[in-house]
PDB file of N, CA and C in Angstrom:
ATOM      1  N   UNK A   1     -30.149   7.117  -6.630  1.00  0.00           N
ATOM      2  CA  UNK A   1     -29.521   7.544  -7.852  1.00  0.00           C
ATOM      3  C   UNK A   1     -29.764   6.496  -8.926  1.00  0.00           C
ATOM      4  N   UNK A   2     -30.107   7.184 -10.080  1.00  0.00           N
ATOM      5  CA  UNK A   2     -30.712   5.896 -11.228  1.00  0.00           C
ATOM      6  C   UNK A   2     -28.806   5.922 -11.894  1.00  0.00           C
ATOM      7  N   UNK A   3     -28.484   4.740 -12.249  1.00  0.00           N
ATOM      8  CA  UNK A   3     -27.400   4.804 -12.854  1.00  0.00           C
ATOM      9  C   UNK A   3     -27.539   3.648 -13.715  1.00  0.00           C
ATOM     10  N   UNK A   4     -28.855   3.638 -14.485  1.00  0.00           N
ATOM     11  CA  UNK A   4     -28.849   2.875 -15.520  1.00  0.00           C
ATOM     12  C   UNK A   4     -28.430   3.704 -16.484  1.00  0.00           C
ATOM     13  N   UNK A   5     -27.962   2.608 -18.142  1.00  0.00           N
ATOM     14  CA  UNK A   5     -27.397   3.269 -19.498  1.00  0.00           C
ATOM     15  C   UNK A   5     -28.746   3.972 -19.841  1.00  0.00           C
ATOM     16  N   UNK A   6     -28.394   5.061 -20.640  1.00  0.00           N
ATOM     17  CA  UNK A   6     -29.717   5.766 -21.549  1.00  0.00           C
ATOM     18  C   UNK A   6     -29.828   5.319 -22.377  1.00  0.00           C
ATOM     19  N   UNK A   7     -29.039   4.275 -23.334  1.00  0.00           N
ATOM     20  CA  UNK A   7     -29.120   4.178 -25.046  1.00  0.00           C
ATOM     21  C   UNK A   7     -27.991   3.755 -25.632  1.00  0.00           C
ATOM     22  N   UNK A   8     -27.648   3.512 -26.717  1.00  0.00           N
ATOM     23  CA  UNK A   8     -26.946   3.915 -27.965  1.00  0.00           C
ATOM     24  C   UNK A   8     -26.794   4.660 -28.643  1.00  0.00           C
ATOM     25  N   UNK A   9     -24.954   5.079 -28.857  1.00  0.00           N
ATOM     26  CA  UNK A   9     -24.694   6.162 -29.568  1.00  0.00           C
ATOM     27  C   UNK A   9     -23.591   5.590 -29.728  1.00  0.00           C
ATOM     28  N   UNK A  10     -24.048   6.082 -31.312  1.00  0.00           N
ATOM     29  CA  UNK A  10     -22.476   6.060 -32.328  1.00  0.00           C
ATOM     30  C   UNK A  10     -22.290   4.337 -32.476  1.00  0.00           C
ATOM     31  N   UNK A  11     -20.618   3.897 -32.222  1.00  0.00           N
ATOM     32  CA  UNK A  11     -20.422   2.401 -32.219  1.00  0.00           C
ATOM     33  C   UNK A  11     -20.830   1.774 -31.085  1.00  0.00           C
ATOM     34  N   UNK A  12     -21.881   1.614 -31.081  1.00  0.00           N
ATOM     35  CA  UNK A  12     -22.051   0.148 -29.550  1.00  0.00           C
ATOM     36  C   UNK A  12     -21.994   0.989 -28.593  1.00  0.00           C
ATOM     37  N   UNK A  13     -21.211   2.202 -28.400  1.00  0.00           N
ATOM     38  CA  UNK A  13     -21.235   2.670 -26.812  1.00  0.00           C
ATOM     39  C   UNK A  13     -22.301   3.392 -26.357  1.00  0.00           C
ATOM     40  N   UNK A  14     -22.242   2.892 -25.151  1.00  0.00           N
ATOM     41  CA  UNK A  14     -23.355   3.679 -24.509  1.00  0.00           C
ATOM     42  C   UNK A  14     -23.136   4.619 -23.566  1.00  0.00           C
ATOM     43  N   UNK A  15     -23.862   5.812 -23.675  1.00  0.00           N
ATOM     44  CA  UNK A  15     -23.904   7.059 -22.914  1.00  0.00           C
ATOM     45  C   UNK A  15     -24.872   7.072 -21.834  1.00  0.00           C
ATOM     46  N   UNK A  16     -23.719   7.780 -20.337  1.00  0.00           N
ATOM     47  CA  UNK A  16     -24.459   7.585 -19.057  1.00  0.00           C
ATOM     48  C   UNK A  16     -25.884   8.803 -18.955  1.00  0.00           C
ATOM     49  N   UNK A  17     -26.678   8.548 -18.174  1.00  0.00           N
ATOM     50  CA  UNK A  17     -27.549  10.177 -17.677  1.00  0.00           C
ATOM     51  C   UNK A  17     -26.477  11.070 -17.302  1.00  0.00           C
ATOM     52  N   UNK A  18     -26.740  12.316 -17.643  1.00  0.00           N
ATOM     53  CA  UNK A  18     -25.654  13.252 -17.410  1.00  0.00           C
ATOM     54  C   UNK A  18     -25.479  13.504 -15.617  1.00  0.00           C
ATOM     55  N   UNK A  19     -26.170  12.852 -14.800  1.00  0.00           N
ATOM     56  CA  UNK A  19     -26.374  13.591 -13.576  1.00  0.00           C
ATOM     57  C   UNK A  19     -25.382  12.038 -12.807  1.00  0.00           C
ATOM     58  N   UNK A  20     -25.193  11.167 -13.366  1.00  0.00           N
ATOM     59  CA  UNK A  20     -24.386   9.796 -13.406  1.00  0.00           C
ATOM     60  C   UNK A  20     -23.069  10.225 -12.595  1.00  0.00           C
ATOM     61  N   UNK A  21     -23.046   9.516 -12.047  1.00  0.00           N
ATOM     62  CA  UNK A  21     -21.272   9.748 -11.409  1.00  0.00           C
ATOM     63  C   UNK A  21     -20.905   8.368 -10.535  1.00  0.00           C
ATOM     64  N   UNK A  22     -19.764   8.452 -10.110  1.00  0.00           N
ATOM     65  CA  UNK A  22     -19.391   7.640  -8.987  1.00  0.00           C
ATOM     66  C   UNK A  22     -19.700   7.399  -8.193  1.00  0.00           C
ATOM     67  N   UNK A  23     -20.350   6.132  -7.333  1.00  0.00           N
ATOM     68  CA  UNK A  23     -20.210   6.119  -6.002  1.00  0.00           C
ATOM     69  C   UNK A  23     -19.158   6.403  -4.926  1.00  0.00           C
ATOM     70  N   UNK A  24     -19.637   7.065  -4.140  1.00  0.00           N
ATOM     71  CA  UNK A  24     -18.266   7.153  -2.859  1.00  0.00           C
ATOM     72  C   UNK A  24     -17.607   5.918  -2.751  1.00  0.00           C
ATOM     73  N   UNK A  25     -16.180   5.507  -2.414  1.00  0.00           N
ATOM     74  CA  UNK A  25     -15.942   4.547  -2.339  1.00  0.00           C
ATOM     75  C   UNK A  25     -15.853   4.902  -1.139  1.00  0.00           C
ATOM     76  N   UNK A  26     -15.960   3.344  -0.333  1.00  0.00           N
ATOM     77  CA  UNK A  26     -16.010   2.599   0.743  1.00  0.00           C
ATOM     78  C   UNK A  26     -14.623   2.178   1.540  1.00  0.00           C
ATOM     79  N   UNK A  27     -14.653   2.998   2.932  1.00  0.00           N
ATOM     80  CA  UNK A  27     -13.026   2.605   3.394  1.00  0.00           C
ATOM     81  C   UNK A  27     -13.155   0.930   4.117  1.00  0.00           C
ATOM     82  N   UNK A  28     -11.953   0.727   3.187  1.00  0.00           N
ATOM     83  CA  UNK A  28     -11.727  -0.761   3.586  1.00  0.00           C
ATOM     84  C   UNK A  28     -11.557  -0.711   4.920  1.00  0.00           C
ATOM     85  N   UNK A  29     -11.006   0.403   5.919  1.00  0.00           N
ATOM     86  CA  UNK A  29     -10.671   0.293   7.165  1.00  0.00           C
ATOM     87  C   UNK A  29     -11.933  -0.292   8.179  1.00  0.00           C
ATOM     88  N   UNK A  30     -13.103  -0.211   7.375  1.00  0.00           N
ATOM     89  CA  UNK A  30     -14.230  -0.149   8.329  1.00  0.00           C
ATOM     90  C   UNK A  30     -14.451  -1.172   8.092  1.00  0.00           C
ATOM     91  N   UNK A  31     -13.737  -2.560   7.366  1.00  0.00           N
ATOM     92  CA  UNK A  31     -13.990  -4.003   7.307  1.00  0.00           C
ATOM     93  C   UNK A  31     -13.316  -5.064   8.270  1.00  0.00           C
ATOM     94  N   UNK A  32     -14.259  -6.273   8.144  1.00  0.00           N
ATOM     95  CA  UNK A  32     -14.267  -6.717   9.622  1.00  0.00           C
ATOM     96  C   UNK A  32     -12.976  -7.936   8.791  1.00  0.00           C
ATOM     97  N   UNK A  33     -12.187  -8.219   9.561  1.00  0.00           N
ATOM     98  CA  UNK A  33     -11.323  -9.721   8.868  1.00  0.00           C
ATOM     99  C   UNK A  33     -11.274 -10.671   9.819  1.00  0.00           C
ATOM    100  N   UNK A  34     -11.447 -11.673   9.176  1.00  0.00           N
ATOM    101  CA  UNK A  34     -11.633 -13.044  10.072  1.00  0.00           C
ATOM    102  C   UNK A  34      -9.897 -13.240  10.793  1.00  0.00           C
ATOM    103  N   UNK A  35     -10.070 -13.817  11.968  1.00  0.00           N
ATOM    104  CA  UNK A  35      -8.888 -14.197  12.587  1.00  0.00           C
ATOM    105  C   UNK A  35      -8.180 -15.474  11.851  1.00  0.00           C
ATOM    106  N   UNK A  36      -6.716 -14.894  12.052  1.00  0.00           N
ATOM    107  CA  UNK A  36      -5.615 -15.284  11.377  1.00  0.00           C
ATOM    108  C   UNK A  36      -5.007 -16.354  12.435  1.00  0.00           C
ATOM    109  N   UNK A  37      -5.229 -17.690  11.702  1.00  0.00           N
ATOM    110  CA  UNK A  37      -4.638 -18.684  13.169  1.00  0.00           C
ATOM    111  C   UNK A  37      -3.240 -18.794  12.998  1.00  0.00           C
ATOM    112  N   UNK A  38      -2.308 -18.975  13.703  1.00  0.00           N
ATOM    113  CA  UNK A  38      -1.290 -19.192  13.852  1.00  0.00           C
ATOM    114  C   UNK A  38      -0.717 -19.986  12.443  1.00  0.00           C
ATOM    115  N   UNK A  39       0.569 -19.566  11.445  1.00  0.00           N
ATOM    116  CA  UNK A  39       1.010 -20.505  10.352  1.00  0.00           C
ATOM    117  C   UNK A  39       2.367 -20.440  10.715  1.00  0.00           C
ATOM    118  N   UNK A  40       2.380 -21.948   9.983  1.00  0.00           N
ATOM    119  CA  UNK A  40       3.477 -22.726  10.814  1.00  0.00           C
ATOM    120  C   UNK A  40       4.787 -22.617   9.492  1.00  0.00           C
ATOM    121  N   UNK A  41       5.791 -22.214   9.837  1.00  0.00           N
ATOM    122  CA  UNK A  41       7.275 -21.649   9.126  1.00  0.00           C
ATOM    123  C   UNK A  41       7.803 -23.017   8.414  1.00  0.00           C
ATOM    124  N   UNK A  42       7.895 -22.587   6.926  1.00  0.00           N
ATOM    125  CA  UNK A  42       8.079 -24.000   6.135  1.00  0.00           C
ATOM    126  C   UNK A  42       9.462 -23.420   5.064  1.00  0.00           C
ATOM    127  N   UNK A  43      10.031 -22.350   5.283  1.00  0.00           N
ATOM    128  CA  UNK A  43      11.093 -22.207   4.571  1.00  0.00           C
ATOM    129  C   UNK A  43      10.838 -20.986   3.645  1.00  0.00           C
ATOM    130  N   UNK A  44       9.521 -20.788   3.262  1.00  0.00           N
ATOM    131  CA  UNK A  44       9.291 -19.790   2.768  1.00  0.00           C
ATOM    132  C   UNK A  44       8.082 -18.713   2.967  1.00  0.00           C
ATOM    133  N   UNK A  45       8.644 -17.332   2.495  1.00  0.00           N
ATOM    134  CA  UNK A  45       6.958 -16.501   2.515  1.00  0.00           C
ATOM    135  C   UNK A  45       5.703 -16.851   2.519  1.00  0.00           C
ATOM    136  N   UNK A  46       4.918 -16.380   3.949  1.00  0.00           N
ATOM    137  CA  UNK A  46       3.944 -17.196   4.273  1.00  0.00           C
ATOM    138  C   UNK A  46       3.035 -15.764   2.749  1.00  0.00           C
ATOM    139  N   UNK A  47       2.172 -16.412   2.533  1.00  0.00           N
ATOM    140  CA  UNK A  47       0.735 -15.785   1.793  1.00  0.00           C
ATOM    141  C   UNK A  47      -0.195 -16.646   2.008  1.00  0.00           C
ATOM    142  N   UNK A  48      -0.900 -15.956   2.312  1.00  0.00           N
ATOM    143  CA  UNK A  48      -2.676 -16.138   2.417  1.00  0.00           C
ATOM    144  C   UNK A  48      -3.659 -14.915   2.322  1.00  0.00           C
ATOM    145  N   UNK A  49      -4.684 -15.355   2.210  1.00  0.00           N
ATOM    146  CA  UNK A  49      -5.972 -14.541   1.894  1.00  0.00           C
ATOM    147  C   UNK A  49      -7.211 -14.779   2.957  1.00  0.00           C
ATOM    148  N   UNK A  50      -7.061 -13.578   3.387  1.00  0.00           N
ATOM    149  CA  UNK A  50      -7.785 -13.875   4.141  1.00  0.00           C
ATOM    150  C   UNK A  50      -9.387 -13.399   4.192  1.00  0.00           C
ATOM    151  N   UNK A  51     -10.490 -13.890   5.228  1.00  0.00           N
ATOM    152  CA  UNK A  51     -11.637 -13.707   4.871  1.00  0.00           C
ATOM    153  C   UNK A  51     -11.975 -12.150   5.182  1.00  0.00           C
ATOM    154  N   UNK A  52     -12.474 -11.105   4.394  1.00  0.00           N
ATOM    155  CA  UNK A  52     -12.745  -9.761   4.293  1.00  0.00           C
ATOM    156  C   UNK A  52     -14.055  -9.726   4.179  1.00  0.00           C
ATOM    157  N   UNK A  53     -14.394  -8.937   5.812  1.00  0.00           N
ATOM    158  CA  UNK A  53     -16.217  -8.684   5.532  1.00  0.00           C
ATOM    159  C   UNK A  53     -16.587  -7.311   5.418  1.00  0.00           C
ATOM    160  N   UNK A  54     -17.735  -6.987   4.673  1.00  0.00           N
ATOM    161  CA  UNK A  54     -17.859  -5.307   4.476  1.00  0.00           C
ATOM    162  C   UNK A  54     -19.476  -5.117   4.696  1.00  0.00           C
ATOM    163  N   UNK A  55     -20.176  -5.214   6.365  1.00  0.00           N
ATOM    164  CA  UNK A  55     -21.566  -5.121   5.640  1.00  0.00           C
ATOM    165  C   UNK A  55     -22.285  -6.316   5.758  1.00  0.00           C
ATOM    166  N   UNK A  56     -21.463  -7.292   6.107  1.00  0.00           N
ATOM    167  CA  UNK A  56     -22.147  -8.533   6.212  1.00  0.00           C
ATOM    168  C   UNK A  56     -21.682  -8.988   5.325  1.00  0.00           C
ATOM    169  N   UNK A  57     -21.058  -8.856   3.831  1.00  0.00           N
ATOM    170  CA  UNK A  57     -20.732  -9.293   2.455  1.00  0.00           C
ATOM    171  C   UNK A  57     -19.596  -9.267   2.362  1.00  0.00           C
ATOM    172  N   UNK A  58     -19.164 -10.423   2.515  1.00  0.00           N
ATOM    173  CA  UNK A  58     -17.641 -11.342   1.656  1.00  0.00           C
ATOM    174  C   UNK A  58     -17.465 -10.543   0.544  1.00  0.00           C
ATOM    175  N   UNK A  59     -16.028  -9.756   0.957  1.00  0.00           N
ATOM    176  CA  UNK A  59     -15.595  -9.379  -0.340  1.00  0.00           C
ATOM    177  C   UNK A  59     -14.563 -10.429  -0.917  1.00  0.00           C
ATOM    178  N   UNK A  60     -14.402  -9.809  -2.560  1.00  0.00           N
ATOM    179  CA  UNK A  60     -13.293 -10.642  -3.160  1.00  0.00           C
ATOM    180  C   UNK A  60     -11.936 -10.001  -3.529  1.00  0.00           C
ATOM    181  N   UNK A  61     -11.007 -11.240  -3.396  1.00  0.00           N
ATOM    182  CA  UNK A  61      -9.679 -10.583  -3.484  1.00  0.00           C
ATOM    183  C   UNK A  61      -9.648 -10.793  -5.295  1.00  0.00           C
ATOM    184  N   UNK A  62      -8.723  -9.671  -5.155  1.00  0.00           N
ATOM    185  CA  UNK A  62      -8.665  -8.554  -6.622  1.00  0.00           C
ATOM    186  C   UNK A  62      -9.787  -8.260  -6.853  1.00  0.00           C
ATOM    187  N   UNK A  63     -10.662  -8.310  -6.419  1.00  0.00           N
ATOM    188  CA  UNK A  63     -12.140  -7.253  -7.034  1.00  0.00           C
ATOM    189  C   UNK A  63     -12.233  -6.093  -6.094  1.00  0.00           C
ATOM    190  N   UNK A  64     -12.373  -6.560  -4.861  1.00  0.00           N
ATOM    191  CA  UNK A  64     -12.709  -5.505  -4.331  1.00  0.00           C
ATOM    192  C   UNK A  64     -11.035  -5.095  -3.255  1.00  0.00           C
ATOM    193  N   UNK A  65     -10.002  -6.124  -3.193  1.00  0.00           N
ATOM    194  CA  UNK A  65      -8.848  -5.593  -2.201  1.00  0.00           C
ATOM    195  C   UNK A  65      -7.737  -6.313  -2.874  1.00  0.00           C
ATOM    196  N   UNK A  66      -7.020  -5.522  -2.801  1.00  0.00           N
ATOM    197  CA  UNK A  66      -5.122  -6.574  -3.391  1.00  0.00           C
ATOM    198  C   UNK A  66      -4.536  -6.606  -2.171  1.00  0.00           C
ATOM    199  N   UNK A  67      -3.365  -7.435  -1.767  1.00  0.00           N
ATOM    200  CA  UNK A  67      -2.981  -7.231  -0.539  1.00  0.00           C
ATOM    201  C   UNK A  67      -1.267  -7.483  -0.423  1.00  0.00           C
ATOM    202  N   UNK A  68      -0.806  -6.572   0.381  1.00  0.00           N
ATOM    203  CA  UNK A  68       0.524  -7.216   0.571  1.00  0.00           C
ATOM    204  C   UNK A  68       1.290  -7.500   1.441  1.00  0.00           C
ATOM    205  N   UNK A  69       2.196  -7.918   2.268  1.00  0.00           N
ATOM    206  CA  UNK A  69       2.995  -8.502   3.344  1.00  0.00           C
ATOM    207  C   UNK A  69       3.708  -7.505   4.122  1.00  0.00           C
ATOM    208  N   UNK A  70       3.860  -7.940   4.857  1.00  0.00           N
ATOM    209  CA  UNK A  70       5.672  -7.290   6.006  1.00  0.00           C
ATOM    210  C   UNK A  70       6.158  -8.147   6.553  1.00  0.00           C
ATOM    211  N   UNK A  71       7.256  -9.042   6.680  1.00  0.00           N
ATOM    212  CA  UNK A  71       8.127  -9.916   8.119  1.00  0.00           C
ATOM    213  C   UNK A  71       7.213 -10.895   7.874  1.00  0.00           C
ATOM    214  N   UNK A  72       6.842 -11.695   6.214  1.00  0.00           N
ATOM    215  CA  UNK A  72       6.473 -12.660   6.471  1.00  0.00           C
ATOM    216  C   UNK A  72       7.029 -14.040   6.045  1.00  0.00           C
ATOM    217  N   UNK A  73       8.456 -13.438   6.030  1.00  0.00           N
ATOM    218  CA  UNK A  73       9.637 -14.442   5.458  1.00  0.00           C
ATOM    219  C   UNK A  73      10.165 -14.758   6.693  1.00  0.00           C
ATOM    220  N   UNK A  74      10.155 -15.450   7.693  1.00  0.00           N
ATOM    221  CA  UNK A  74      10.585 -15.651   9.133  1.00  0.00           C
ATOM    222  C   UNK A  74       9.721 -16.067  10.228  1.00  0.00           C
ATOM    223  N   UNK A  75       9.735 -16.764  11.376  1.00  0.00           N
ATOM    224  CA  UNK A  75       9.273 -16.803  12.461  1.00  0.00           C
ATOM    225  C   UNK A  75       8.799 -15.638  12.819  1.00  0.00           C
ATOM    226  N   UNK A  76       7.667 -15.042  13.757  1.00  0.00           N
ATOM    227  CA  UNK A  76       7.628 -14.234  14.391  1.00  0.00           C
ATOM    228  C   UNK A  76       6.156 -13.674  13.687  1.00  0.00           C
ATOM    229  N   UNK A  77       5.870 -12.166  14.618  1.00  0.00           N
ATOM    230  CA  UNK A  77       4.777 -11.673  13.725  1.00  0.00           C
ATOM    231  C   UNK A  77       4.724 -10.903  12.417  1.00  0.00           C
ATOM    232  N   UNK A  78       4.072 -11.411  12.002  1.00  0.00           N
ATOM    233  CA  UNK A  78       4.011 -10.677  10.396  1.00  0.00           C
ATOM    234  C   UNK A  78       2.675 -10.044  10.201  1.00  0.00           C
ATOM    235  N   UNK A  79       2.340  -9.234   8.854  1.00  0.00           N
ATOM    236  CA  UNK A  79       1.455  -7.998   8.720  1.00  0.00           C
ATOM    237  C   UNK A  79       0.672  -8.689   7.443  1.00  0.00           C
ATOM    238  N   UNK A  80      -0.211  -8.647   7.461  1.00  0.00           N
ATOM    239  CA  UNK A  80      -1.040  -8.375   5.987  1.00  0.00           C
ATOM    240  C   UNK A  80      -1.857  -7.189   6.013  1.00  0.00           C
ATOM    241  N   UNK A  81      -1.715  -6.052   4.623  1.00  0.00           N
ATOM    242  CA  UNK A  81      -1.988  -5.189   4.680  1.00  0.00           C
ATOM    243  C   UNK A  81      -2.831  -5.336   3.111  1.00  0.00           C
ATOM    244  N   UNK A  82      -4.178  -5.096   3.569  1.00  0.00           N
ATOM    245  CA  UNK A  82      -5.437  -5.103   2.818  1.00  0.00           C
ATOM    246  C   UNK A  82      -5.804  -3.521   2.254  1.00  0.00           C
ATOM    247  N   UNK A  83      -4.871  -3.733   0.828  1.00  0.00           N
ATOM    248  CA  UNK A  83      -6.006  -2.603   0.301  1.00  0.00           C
ATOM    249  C   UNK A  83      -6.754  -2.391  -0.413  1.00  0.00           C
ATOM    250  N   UNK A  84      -8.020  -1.763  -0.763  1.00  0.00           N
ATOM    251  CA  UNK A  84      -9.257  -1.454  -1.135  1.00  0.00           C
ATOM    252  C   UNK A  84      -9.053  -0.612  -2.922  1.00  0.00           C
ATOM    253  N   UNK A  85     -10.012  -1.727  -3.554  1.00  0.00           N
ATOM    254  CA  UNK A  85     -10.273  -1.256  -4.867  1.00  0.00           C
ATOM    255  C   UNK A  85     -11.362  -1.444  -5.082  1.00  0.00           C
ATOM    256  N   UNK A  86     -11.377  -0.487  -6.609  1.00  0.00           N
ATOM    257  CA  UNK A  86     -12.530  -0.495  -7.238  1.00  0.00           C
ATOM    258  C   UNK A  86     -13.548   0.333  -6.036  1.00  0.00           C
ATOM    259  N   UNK A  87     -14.451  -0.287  -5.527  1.00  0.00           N
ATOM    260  CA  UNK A  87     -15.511   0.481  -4.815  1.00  0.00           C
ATOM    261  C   UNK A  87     -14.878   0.846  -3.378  1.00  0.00           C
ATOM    262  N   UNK A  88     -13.894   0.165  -3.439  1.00  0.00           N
ATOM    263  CA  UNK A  88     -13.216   0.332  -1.265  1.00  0.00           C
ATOM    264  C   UNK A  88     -11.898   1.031  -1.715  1.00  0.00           C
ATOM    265  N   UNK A  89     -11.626   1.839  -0.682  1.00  0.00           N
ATOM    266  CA  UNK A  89     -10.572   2.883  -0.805  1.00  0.00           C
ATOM    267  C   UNK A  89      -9.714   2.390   0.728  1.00  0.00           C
ATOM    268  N   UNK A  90      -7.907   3.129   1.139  1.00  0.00           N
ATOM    269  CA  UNK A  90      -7.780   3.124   1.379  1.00  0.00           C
ATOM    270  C   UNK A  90      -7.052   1.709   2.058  1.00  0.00           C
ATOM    271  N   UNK A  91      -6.488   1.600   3.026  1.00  0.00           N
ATOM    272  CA  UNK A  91      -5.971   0.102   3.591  1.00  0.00           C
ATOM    273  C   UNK A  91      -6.334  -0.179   5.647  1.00  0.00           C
ATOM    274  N   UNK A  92      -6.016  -1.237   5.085  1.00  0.00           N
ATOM    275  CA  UNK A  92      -5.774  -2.103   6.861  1.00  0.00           C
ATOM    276  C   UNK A  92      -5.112  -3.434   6.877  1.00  0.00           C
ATOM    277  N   UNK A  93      -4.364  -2.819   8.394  1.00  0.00           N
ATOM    278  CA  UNK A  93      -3.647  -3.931   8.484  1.00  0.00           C
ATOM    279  C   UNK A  93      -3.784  -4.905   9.481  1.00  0.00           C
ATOM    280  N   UNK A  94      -3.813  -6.283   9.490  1.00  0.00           N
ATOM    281  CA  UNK A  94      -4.313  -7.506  10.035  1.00  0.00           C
ATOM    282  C   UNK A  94      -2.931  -8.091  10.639  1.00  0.00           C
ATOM    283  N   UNK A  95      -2.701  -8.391  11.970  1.00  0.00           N
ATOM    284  CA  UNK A  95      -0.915  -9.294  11.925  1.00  0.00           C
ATOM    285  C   UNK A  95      -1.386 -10.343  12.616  1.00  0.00           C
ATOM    286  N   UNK A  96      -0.718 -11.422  12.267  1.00  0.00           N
ATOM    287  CA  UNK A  96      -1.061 -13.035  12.469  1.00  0.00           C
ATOM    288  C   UNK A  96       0.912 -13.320  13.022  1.00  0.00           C
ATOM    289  N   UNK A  97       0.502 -14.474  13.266  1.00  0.00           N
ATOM    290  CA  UNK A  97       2.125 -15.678  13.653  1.00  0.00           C
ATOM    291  C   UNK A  97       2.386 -16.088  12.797  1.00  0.00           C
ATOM    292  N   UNK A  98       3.431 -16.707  12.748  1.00  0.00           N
ATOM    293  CA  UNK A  98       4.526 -17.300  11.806  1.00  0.00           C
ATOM    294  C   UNK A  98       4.831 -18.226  12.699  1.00  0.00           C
ATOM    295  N   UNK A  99       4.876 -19.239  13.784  1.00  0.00           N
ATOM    296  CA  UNK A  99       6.151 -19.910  14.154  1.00  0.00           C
ATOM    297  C   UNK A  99       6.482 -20.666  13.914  1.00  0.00           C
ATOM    298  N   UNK A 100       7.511 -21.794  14.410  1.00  0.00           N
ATOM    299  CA  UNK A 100       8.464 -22.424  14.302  1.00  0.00           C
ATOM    300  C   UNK A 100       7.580 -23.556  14.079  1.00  0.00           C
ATOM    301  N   UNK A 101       8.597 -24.603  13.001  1.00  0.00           N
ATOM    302  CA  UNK A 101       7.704 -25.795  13.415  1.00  0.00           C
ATOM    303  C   UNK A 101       8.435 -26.570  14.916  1.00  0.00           C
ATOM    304  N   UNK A 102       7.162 -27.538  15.087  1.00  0.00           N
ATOM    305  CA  UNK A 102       7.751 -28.296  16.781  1.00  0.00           C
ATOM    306  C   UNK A 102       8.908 -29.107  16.388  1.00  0.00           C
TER     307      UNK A 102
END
């Protein structure tokens, strides 16, 4: 599919080929995530980002996934739930540790 611009029209904007459309987006479910090592409980909501592969290719957080938590205010297991923008659709969820410190 050619999805280069045709030109100029009017102010500055440019108009697509009429046959132009969207790519399918891509389910994030079918991405690989690096293992989540054990994080150690410091008083507050754990966050992290973790590594997201699609394809062989490192995606980026807020470009291509936003992400958000479950049970990650506490000891125990908690959720990160990866979902897919812009070109990736859909979510997945990754659960890692929380524990105690020694």
């Amino acid at each position: 599919m050619d999805c280069r611009r045709t030109g100029k029209f009017g102010l500055g904007t440019h108009r697509l080929k009429d046959h132009d459309h969207h790519h399918a987006a891509k389910n994030i479910d079918k991405a690989t995530v690096a293992s989540i090592p054990d994080q150690e409980w410091k008083g507050e909501p754990v966050v992290l980002i973790p590594d997201v592969m699609y394809e062989g290719k490192k995606l980026a957080f807020a470009k291509d996934f936003e992400l958000s938590y479950h049970n990650n205010d506490k000891p125990g297991t908690a959720s990160v739930i990866i979902h897919g923008k812009n070109a990736f659709k859909g979510s997945k969820t990754v659960s890692f540790n929380i524990v105690a410190p020694a």
